[in-house]
Protein backbone atom coordinates (compact mmCIF):
# COMPACT_ATOMS: atom_id res chain seq x y z
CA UNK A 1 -115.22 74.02 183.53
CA UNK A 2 -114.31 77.44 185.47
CA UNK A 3 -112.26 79.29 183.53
CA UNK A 4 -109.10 79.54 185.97
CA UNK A 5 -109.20 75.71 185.98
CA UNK A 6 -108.99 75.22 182.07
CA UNK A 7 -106.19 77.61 182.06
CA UNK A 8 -104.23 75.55 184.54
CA UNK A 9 -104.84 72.71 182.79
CA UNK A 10 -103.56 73.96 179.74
CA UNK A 11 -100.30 75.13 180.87
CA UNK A 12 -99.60 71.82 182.46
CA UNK A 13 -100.41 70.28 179.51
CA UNK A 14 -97.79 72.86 177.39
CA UNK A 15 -95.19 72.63 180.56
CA UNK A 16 -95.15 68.97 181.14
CA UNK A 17 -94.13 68.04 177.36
CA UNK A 18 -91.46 71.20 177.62
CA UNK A 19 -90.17 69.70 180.51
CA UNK A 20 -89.28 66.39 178.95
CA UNK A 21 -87.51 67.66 175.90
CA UNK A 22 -85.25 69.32 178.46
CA UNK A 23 -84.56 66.27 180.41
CA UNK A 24 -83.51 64.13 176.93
CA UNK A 25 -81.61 67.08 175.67
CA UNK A 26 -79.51 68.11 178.93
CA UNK A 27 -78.80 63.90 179.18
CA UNK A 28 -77.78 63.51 175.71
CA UNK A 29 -75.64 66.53 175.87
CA UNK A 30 -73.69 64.81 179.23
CA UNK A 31 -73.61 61.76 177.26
CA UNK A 32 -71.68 63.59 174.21
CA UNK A 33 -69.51 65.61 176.72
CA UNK A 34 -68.23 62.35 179.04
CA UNK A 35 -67.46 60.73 175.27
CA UNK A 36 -65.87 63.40 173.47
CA UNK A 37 -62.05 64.15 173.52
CA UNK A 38 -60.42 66.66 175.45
CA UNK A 39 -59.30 69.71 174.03
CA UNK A 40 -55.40 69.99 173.89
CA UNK A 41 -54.88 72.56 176.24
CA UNK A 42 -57.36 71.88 178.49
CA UNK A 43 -55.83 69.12 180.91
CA UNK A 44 -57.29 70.42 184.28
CA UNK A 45 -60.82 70.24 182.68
CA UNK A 46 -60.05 66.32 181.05
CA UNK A 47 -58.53 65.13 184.36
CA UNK A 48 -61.44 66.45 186.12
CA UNK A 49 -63.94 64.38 183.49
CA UNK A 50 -65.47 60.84 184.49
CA UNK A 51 -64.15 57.96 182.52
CA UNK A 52 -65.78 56.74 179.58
CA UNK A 53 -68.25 54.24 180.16
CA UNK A 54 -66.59 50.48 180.03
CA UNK A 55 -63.18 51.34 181.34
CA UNK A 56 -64.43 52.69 184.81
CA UNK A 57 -63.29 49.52 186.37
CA UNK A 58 -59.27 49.79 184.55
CA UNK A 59 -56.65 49.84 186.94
CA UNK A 60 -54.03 51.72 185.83
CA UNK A 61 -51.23 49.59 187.50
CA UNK A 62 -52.25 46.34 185.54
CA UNK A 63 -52.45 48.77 182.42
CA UNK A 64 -48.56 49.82 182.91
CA UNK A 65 -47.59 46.18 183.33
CA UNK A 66 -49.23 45.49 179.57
CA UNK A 67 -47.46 47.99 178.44
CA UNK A 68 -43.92 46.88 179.90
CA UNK A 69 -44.82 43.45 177.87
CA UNK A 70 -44.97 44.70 174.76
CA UNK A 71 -41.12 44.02 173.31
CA UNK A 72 -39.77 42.67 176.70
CA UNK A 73 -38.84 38.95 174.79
CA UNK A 74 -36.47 41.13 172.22
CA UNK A 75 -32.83 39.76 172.22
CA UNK A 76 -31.61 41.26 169.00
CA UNK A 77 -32.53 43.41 165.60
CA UNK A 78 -31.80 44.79 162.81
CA UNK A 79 -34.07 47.83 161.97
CA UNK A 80 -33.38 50.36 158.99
CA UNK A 81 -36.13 53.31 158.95
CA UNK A 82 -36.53 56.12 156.68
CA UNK A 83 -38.27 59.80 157.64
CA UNK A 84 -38.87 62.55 155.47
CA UNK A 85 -39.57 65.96 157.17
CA UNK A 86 -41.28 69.08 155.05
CA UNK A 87 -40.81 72.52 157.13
CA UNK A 88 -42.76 74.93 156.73
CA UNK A 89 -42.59 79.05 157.92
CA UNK A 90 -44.20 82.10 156.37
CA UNK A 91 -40.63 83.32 155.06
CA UNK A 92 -39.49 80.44 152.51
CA UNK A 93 -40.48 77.78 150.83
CA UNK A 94 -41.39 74.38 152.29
CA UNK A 95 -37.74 72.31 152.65
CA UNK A 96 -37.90 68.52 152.54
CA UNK A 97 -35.25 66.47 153.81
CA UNK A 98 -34.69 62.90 154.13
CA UNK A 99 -33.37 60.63 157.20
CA UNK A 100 -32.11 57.39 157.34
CA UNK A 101 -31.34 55.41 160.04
CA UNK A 102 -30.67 51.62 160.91
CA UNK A 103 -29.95 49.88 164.03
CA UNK A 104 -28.06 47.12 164.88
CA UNK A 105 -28.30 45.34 168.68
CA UNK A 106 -27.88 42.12 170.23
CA UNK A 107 -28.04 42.83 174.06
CA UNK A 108 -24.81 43.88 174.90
CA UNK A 109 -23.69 45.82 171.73
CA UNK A 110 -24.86 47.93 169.49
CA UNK A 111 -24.77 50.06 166.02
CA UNK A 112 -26.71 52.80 164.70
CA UNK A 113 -26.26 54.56 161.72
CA UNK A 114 -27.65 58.13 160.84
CA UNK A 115 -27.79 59.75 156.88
CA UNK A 116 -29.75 63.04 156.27
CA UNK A 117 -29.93 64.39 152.90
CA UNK A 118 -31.86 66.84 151.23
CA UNK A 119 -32.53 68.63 147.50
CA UNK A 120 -28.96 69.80 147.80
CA UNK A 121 -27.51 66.58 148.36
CA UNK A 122 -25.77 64.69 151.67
CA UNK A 123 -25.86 67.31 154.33
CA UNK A 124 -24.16 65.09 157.02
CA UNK A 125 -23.97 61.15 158.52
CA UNK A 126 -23.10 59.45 161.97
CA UNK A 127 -21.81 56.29 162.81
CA UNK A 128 -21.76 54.99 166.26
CA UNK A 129 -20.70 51.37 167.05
CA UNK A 130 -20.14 50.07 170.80
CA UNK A 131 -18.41 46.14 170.49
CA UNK A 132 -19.16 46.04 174.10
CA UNK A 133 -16.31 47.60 175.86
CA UNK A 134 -15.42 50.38 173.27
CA UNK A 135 -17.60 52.93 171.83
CA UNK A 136 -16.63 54.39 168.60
CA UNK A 137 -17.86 57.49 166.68
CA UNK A 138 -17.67 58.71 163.04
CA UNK A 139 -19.57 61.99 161.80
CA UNK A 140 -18.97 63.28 158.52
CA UNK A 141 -20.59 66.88 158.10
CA UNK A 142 -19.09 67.86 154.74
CA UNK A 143 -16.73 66.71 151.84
CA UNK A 144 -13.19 67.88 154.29
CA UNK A 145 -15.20 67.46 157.52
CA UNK A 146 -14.69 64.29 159.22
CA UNK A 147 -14.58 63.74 162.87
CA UNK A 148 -14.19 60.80 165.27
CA UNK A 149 -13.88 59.55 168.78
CA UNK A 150 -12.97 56.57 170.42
CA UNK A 151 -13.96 55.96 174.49
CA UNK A 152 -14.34 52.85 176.91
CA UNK A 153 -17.82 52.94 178.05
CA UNK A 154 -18.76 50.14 180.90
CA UNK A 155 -21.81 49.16 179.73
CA UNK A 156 -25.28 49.98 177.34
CA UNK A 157 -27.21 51.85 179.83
CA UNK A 158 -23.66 53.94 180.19
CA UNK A 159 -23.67 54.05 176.16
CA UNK A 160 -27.78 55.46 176.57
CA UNK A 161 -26.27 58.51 177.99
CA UNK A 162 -23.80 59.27 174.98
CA UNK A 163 -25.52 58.87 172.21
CA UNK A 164 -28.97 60.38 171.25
CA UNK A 165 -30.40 59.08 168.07
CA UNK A 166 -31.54 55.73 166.55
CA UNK A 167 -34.90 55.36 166.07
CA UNK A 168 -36.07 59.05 166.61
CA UNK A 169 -39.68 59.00 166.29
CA UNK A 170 -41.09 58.30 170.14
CA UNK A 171 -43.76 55.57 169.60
CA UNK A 172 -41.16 53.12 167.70
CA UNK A 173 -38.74 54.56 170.12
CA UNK A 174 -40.47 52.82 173.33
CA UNK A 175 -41.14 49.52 172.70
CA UNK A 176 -36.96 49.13 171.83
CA UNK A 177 -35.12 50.83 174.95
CA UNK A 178 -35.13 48.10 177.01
CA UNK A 179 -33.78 45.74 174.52
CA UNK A 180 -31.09 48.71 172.88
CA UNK A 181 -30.34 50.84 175.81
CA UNK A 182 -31.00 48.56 179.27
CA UNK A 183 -33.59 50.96 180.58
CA UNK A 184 -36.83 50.96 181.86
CA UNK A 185 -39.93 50.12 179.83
CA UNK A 186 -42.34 52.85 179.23
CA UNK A 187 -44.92 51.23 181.34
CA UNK A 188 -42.51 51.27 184.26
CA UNK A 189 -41.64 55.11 184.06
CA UNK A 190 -45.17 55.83 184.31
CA UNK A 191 -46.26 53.42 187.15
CA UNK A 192 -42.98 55.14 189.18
CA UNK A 193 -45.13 58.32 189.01
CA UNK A 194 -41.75 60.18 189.68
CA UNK A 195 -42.50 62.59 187.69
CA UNK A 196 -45.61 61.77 186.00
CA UNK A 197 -49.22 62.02 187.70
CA UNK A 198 -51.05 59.58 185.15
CA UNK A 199 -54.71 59.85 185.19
CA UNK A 200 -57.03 57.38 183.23
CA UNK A 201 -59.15 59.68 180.78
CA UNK A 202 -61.11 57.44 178.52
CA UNK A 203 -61.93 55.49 175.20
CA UNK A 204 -61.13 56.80 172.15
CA UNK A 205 -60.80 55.85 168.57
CA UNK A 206 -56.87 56.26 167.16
CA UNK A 207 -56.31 55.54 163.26
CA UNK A 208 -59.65 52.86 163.45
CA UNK A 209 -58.10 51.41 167.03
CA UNK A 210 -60.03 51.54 170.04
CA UNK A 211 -57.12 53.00 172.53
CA UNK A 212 -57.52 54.03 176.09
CA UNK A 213 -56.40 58.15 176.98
CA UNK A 214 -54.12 58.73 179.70
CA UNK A 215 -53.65 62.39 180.67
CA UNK A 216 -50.14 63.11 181.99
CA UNK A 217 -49.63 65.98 184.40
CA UNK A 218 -45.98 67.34 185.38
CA UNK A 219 -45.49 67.53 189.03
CA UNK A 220 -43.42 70.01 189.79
CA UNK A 221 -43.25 72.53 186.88
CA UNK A 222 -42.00 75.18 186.22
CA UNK A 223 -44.78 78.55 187.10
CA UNK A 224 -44.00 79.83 183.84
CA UNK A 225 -44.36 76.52 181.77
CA UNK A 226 -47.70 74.95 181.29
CA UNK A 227 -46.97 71.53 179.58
CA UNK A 228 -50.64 69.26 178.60
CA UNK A 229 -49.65 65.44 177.06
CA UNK A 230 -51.41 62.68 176.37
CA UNK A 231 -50.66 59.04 175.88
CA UNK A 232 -53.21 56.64 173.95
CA UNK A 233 -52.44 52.67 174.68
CA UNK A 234 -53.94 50.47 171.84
CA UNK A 235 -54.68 47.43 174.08
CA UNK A 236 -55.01 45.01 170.37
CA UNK A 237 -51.45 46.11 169.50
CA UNK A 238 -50.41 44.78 172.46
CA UNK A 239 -50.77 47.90 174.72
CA UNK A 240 -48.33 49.86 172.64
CA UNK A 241 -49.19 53.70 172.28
CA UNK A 242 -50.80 54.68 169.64
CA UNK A 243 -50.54 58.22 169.84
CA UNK A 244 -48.90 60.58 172.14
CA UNK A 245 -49.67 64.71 172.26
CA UNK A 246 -47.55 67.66 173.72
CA UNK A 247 -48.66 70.88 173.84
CA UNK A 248 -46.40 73.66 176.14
CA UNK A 249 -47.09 77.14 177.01
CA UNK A 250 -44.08 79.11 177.70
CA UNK A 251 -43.95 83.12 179.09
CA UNK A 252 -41.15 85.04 179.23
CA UNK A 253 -41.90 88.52 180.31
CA UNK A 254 -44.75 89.51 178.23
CA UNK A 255 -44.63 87.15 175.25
CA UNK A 256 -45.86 84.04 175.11
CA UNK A 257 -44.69 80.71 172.86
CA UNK A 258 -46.62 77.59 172.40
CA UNK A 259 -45.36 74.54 171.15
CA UNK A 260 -46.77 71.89 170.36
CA UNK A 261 -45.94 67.59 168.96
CA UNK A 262 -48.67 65.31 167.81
CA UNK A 263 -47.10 61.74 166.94
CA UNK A 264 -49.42 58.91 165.81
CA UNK A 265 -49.31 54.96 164.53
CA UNK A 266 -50.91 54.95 161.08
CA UNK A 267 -49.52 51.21 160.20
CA UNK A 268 -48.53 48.73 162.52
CA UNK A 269 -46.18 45.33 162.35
CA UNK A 270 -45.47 42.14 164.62
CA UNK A 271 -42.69 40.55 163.89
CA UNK A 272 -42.12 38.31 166.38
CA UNK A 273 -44.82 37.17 169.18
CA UNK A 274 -44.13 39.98 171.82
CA UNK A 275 -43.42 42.85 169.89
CA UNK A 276 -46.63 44.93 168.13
CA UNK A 277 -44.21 48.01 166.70
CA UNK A 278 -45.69 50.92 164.39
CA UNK A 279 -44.56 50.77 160.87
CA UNK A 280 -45.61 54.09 159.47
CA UNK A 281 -45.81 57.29 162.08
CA UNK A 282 -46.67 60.73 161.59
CA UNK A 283 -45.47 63.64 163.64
CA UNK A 284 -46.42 67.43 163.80
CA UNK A 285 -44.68 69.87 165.33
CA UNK A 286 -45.72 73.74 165.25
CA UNK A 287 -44.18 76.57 166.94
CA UNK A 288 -45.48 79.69 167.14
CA UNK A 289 -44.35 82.99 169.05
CA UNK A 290 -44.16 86.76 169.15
CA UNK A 291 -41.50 86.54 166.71
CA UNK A 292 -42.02 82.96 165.21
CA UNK A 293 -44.11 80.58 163.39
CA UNK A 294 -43.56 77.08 161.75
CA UNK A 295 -44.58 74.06 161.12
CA UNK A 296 -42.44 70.32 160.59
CA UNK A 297 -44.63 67.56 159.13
CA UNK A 298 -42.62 64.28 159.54
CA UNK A 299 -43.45 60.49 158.06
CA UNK A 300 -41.33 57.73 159.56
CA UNK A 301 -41.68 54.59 157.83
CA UNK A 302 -39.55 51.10 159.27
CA UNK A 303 -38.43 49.76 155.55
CA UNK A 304 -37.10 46.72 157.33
CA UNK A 305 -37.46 44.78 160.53
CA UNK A 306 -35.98 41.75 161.50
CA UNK A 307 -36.04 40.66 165.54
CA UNK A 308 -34.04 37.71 167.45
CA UNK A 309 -32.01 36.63 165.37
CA UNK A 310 -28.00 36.41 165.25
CA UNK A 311 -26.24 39.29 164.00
CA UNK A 312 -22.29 39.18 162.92
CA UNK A 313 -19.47 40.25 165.53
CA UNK A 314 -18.05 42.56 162.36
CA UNK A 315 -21.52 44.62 162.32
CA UNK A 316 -20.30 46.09 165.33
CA UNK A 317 -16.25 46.78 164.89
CA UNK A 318 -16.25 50.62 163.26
CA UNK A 319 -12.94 51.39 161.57
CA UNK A 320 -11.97 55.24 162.15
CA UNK A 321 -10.69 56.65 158.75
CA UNK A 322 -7.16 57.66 158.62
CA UNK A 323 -8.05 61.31 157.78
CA UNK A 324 -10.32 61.75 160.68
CA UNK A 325 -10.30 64.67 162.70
CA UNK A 326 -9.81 62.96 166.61
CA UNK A 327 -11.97 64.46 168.97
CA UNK A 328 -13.04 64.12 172.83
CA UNK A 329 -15.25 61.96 173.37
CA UNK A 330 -19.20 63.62 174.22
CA UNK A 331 -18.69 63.83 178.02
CA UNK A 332 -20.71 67.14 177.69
CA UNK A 333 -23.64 65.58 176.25
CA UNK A 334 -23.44 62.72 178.34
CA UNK A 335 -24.39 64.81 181.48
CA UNK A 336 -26.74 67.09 179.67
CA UNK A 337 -28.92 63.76 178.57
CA UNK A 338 -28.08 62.45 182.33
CA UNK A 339 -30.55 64.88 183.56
CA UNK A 340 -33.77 63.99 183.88
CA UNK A 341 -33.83 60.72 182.57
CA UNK A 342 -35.59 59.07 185.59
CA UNK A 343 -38.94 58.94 184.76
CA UNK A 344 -39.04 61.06 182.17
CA UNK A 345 -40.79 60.09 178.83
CA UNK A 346 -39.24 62.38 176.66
CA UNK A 347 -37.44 62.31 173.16
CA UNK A 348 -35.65 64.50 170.84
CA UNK A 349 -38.15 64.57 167.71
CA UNK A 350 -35.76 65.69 164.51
């Protein structure tokens, strides 16, 4: 065999096998990349990545409508839920303090009681009852400090608007507006898209559940905000999220702050046929800035849950103490919590 021949034979022979192990490597690579989970931070990259393979074929619409489900046969409760919180910043000591809070509603009225204490004792409580017509309010913030308002309010989703607490932590938050406050299911803020553009992400695995990732982006934000969340729906807890992530950018002149919340389902319940609600949650906040860096590690935990059944006309009657302090009632907060609310998914995390 010439000699130029056998040479081209042998480099086909080394090129050919090359080749190959570049084809297997470069598709098992895509395969890995299409499966893996976006990077928080990186929401114009996962919106931009196909869907997982199985899920392709999910419409998004149907998706909200499961959601909406989940909860929508609740008449009345009784919840009591307990979260301890451990903050930590490079200055002091980790601090650990305790909420408690327990809930009260039967479709038109509703109670909701709030105790925080922590190693130093009671640090303050709130009482809220509306009987249906009146709304009355009780905070005690110290051993002489006792305050308390009394105000018609027409109606619950009125009442939403005053008060801001009961059931704090988002994911066992959701499934109970509609039933506590009168408004709008989760699913149904989404599918509005008002402010929302929900894009279908993939499968992923949440605490051993296989939950579908939808990648929220803002329309409409601010230039000097970048905001990246993330919503994972466990479709065998009846489309309840599982998990939901927030991570903001924020620039002011030259320094830069990034937040960021991480809440997850750990432990789950179902109570009654319609409702799957999380039992145990976690939540992680961080901050970190120029000037500023910490850390709150929360654990909610429902102690109690009972759904749809009759609760006593007294639950909801809250005597004012005779040494109360009488004070306006919260019109201020009432129009600072009146903005935004239409579509928006947000909560105040303690």
């Amino acid at each position: 065999m010439p000699v130029r021949r056998k040479t081209a034979l042998v480099l086909l022979l080394l090129v050919l096998p090359a080749a190959a192990l570049a084809y297997f490597v470069a598709a098992a690579a895509t395969d890995e990349g299409s499966a893996a989970p976006a990077r928080s931070g990186s929401a114009g990259a996962a919106a931009a990545r196909p869907p997982a393979a199985g899920i392709a074929d999910t419409d998004l619409d149907t998706l909200f409508e499961h959601m909406s489900q989940n909860g929508a046969d609740l008449r009345s409760g009784h919840l009591v839920l307990r979260t301890e919180l451990t903050s930590f910043s490079p200055d002091r000591a980790p601090r650990t303090r305790t909420t408690d809070e327990e809930i009260w509603f039967d479709g038109a009225r509703v109670r909701i009681e709030h105790r925080e204490t922590d190693a130093r004792g009671p640090a303050y409580s709130d009482s809220a009852a509306f009987d249906g017509r009146r709304l009355t309010e009780i905070r005690t913030t110290g051993p002489q400090r006792l305050y308390a308002s009394v105000s018609d309010v027409a109606d619950l989703s009125e009442l939403a608007l005053h008060l801001n607490f009961g059931a704090g932590d988002l994911l066992i938050r959701w499934p109970l507006i509609p039933a506590i406050w009168h408004d709008e299911p989760l699913g149904a803020r989404l599918a509005s898209r008002r402010v929302w553009l929900p894009m279908l992400l993939g499968e992923e695995q949440v605490a051993g559940l296989s939950c579908l990732r939808i990648v929220l982006l803002r329309q409409g934000d601010d230039p000097e905000t970048t905001r990246y969340e993330s919503i994972w729906i466990a479709p065998d807890r009846g489309h309840a999220p599982a998990k939901f992530e927030r991570h903001t950018v924020a620039r002011v002149d030259e320094h830069r702050s990034i937040y960021g919340d991480v809440w997850q389902a750990e432990q789950w319940i179902n109570p009654i046929e319609c409702l799957w609600l999380p039992s145990v949650t976690t939540h992680r906040r961080y901050e970190q800035g120029a000037h500023h860096a910490n850390t709150h590690c929360y654990r909610t935990e429902v102690t109690s849950a009972e759904f749809n059944t009759p609760i006593p006309d007294d639950v909801f009657h809250l005597e004012v103490p005779e040494d109360a302090e009488m004070i306006p009632p919260p019109a201020e907060r009432a129009r600072f919590h009146g903005r935004g609310r239409s579509g928006s998914i947000r909560g105040r995390a303690r």
